[in-house]
Protein backbone atom coordinates (compact mmCIF):
# COMPACT_ATOMS: atom_id res chain seq x y z
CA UNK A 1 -10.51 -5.23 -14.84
CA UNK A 2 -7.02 -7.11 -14.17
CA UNK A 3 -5.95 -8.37 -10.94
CA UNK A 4 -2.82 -6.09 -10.02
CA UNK A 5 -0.17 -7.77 -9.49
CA UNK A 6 3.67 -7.58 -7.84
CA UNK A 7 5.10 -6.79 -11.41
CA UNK A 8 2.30 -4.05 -11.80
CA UNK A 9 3.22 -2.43 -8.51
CA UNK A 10 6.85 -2.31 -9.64
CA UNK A 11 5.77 -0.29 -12.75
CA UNK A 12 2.84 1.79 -11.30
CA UNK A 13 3.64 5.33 -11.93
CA UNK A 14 5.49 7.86 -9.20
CA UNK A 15 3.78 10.71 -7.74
CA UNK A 16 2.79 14.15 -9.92
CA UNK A 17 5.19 16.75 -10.72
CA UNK A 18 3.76 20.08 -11.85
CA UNK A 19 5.77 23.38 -12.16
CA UNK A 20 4.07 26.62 -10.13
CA UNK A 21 4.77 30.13 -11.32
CA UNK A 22 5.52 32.40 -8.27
CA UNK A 23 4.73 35.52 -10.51
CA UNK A 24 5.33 37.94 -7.43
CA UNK A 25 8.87 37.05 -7.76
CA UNK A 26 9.04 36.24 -11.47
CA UNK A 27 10.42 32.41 -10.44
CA UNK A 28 8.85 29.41 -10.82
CA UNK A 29 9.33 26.20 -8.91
CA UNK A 30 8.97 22.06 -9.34
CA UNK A 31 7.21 19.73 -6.71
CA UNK A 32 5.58 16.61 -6.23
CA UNK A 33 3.07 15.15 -4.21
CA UNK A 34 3.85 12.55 -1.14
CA UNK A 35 3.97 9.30 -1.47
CA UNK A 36 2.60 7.26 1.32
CA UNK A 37 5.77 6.63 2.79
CA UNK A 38 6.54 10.30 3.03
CA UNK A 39 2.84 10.62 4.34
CA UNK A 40 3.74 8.13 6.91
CA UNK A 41 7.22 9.64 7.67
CA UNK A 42 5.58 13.58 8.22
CA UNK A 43 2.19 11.95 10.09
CA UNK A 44 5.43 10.33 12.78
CA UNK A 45 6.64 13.75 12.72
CA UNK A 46 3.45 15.55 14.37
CA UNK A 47 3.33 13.10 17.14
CA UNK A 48 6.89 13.79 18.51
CA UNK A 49 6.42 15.86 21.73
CA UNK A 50 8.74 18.75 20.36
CA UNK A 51 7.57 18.83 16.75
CA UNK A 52 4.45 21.06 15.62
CA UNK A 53 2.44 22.21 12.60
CA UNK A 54 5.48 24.59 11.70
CA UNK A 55 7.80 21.68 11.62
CA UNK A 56 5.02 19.42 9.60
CA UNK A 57 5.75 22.44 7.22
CA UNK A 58 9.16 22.97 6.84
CA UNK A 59 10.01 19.19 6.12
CA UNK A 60 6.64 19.41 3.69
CA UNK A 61 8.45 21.77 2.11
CA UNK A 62 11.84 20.06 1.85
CA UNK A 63 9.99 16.51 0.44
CA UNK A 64 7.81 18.65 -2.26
CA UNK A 65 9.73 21.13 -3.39
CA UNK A 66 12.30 19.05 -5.59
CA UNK A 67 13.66 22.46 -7.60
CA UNK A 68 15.45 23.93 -6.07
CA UNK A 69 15.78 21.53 -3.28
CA UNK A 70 15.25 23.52 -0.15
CA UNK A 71 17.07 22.94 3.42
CA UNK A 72 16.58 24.73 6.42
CA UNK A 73 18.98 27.78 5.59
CA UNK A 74 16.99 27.92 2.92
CA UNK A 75 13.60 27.69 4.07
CA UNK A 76 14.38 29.84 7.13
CA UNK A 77 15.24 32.71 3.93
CA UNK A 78 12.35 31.78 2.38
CA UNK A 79 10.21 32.27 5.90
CA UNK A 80 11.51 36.10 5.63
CA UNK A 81 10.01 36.91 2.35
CA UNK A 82 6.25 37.67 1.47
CA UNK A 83 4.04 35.17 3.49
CA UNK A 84 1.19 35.27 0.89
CA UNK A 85 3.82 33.78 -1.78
CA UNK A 86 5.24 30.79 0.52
CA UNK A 87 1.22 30.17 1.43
CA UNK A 88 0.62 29.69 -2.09
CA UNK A 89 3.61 27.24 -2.33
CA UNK A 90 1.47 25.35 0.56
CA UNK A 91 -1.90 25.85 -1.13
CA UNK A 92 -0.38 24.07 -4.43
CA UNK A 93 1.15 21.44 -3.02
CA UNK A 94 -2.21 20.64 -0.98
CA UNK A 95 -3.68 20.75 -4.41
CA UNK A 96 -0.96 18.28 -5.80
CA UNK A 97 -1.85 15.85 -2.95
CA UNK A 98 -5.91 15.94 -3.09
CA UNK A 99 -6.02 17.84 -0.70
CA UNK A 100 -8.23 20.87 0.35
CA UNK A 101 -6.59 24.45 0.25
CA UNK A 102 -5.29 24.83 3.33
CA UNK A 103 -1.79 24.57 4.45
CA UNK A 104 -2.55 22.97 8.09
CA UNK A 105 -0.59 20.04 9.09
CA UNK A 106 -3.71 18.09 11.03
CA UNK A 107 -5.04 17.47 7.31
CA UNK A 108 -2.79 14.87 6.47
């Protein structure tokens, strides 16, 4: 197998994109999965004194979901709709990032 090397890392590819269907609303929507930066940047998040799993969430959700691209307006309108259909937004992007299918912060 070849060494990698800096020029590889420059050309490695980008984190997954997949489209979800929300068919309870008849929408669908694009993410991605983290990058390790991103990773980094929400793991710093959880161990501010005033931040919790809620707040892991919300900027999970603004970092993944790339259309639309959701801010907190928007996420606080999406918080009043059907919880089942926002958990499924969480269980796919777990998915996305390897993860198991739970939306809890502490699993990052």
């Amino acid at each position: 197998m070849k060494r990698l090397s800096a020029d590889d890392i420059k050309n490695l590819p980008s984190v997954p994109e997949e489209d979800i269907e929300l068919e309870e609303w008849g929408f669908s929507i694009k993410i991605r999965g983290i990058n390790k930066a991103m990773q980094v940047q929400l793991g710093k998040l959880l161990n501010q004194d005033d931040a919790d799993a809620f707040d892991y969430q919300r900027e999970l959700l603004k970092v993944c979901v790339i259309e639309p691209e959701l801010d907190d307006e928007l996420i606080d309108q999406l918080y009043e709709k059907d919880s089942k259909v926002i958990d499924k937004i969480f269980l796919k992007i777990n998915e996305l990032n390897g993860v198991g299918g739970s939306a809890e912060a502490e699993q990052f």
